[in-house]
Protein backbone atom coordinates (compact mmCIF):
# COMPACT_ATOMS: atom_id res chain seq x y z
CA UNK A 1 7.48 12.47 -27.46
CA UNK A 2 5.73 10.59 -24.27
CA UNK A 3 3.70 13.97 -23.64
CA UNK A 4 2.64 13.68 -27.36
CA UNK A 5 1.29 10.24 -27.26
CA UNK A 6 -0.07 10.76 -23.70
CA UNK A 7 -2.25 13.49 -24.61
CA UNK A 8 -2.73 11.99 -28.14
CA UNK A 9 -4.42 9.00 -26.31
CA UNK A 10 -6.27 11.28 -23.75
CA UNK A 11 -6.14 9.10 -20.97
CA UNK A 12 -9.37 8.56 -18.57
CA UNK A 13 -9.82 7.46 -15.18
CA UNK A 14 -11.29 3.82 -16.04
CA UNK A 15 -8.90 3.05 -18.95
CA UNK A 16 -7.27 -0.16 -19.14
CA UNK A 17 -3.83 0.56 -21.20
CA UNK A 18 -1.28 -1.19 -22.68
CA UNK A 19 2.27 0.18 -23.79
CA UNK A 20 4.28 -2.03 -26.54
CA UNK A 21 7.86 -1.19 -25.72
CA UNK A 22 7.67 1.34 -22.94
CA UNK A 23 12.05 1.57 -22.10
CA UNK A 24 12.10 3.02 -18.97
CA UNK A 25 8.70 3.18 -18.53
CA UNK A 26 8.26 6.75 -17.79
CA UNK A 27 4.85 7.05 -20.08
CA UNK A 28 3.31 4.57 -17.99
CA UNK A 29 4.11 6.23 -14.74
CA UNK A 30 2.30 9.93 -16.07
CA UNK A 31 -0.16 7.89 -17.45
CA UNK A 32 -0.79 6.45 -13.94
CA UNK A 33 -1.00 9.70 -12.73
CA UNK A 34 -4.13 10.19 -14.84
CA UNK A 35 -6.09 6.97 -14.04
CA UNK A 36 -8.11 5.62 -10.27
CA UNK A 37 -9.88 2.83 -11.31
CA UNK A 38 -7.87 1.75 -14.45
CA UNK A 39 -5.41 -0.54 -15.54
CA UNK A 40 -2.04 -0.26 -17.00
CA UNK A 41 0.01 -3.21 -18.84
CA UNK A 42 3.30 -2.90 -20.64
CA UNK A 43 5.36 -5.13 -22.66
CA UNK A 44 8.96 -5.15 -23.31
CA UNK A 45 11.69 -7.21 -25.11
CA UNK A 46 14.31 -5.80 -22.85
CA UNK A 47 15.10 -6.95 -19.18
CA UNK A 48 17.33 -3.90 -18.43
CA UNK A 49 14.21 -1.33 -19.61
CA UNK A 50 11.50 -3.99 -17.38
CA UNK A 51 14.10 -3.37 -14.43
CA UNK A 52 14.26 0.51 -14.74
CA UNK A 53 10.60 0.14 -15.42
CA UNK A 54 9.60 -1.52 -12.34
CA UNK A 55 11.46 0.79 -10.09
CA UNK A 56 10.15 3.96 -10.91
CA UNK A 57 6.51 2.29 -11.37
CA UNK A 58 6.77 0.51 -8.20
CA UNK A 59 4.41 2.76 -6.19
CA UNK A 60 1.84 1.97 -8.84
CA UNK A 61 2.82 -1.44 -9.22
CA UNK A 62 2.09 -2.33 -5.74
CA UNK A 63 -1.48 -0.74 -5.65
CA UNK A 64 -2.27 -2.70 -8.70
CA UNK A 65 -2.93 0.02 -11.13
CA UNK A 66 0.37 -0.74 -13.43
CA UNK A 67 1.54 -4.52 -14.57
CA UNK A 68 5.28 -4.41 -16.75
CA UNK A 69 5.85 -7.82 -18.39
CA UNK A 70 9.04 -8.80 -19.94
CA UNK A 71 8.52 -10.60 -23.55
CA UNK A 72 6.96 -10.81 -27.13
CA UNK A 73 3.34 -8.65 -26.85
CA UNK A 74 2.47 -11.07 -29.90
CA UNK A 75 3.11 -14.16 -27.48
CA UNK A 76 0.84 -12.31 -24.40
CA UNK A 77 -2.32 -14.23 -23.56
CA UNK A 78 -4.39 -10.81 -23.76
CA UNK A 79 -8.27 -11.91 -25.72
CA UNK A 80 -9.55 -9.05 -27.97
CA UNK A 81 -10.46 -5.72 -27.18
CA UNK A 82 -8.99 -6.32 -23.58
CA UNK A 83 -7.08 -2.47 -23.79
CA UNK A 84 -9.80 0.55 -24.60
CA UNK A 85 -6.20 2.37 -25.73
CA UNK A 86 -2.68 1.32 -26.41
CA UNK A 87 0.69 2.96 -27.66
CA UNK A 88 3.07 1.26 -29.40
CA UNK A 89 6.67 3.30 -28.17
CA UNK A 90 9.32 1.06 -29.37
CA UNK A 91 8.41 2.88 -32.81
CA UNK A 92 9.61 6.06 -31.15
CA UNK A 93 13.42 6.48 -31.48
């Protein structure tokens, strides 16, 4: 299913993503294989799935090209149109 939405979204160098519900955040690490001078964000309820998240996104995370919050996306202080693509996962059993 994450190869489906990731080349469903057709990811580009300069995107700036966000993931609603990523678990163990394995979308947003291929995704971060397909991006330089982008910007990834995801958002989850859970802080087990943030934890397993981080760790196998830490590479990324520490050359700033993925951010994992923990919390309610509705409650995020993102302004309109911030993302040029998003995927909403926790839909995805």
């Amino acid at each position: 299913m994450n190869d489906f939405v990731r080349e469903l979204r057709s990811v580009q160098a300069d995107d700036h993503i966000i993931e609603i519900g990523f678990g163990t955040g394995k979308l947003i690490y291929k995704m971060a294989q397909q991006i330089d001078k982008g910007l990834i964000e995801g958002v989850d309820f859970s802080k087990v799935m943030v934890s397993i998240a981080q760790k196998r996104n830490k590479k990324n995370i520490a050359k700033g090209m993925v951010k994992i919050f923990e919390g309610n996306f509705d409650k995020m202080p993102y302004e309109k149109e911030t993302f040029s693509k998003g995927a909403i996962s926790a839909i995805f059993p």
